[in-house]
Each structure stands twice: as structure tokens, then as C-alpha cells.
Protein backbone atom coordinates (compact mmCIF):
# COMPACT_ATOMS: atom_id res chain seq x y z
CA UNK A 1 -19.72 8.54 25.18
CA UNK A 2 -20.99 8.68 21.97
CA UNK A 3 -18.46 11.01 20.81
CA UNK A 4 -15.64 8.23 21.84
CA UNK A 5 -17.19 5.74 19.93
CA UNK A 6 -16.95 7.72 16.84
CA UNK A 7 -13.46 8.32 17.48
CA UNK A 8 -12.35 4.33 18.11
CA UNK A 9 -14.85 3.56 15.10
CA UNK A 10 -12.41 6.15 12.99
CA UNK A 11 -9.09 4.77 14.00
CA UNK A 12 -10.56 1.07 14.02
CA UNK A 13 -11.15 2.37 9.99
CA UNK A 14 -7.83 4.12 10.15
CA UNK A 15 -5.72 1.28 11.50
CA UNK A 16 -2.93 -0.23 9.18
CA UNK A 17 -3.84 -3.40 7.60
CA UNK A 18 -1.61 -5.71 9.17
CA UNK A 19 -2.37 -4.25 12.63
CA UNK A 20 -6.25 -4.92 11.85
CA UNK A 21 -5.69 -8.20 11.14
CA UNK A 22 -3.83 -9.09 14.51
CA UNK A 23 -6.39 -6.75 16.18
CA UNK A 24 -9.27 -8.50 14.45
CA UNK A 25 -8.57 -11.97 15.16
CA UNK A 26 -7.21 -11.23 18.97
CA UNK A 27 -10.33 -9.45 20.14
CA UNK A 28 -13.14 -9.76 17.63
CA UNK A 29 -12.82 -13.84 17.28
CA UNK A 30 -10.92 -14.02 20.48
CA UNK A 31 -7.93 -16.14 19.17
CA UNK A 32 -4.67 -16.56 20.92
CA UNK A 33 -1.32 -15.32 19.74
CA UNK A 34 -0.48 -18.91 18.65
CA UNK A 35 -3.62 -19.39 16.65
CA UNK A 36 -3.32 -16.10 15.28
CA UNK A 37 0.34 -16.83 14.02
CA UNK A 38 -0.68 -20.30 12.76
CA UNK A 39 -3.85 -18.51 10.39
CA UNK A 40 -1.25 -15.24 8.93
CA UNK A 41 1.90 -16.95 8.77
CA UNK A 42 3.74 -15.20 11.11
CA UNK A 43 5.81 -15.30 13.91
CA UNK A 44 4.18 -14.98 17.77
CA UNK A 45 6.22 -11.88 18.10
CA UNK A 46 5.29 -10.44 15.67
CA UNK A 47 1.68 -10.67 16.41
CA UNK A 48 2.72 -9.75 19.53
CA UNK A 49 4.64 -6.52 18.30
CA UNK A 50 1.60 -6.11 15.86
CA UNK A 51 -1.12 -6.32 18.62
CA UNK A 52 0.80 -3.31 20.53
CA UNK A 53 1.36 -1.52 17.37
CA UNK A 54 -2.61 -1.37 17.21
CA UNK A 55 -3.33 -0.31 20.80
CA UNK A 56 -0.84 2.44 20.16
CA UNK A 57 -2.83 3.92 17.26
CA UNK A 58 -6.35 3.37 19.00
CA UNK A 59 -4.73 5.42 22.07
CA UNK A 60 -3.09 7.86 20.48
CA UNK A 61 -5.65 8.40 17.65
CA UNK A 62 -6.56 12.22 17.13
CA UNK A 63 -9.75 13.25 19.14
């Protein structure tokens, strides 16, 4: 397991900015899309387009 956890730590680190923010906010301070759009100034689909963006990369991150 700890092997895993070095891999999502590297493509947490690797993640495009915009991504991490949307990622950040959704699971770290456990905001909702709305409240997330409100605080970046963005649309709610585009955080939601964002928020899959970011699962994409943390699945299909390099082992």
C-alpha cells in the first residue's frame, strides 16, 4: 500500500493547477460544486468538467 500512496502523492504534486484547485476544495475542505464556483469564479460545469479532469490524471497516473 505504501507504494500507492507514493504514487497518488506524485500525481496529487503532478496535477495541473486548475484541476488542484477544484480537487482541493471538493475533497480536502469538502465544498460543493456551487461553493466551489462561487470562491474561483467559475462556472458549475466547469468545476464539474475540472473535478473529472483530476480523477482522470490520479487514475491514469504512471505507476
Amino acid at each position: 500500500m505504501n507504494r500507492e500512496l507514493r504514487r497518488l502523492r506524485r500525481a496529487i504534486q503532478a496535477m495541473p493547477d486548475p484541476e488542484w484547485q477544484v480537487f482541493l476544495r471538493a475533497r480536502y475542505r469538502d465544498l460543493d460544486y456551487f461553493q466551489i464556483a462561487a470562491e474561483l469564479d467559475i462556472t458549475v460545469s466547469e468545476v464539474e468538467r475540472l473535478l473529472g479532469d483530476a480523477m482522470v490524471h490520479l487514475t491514469q497516473f504512471p505507476k
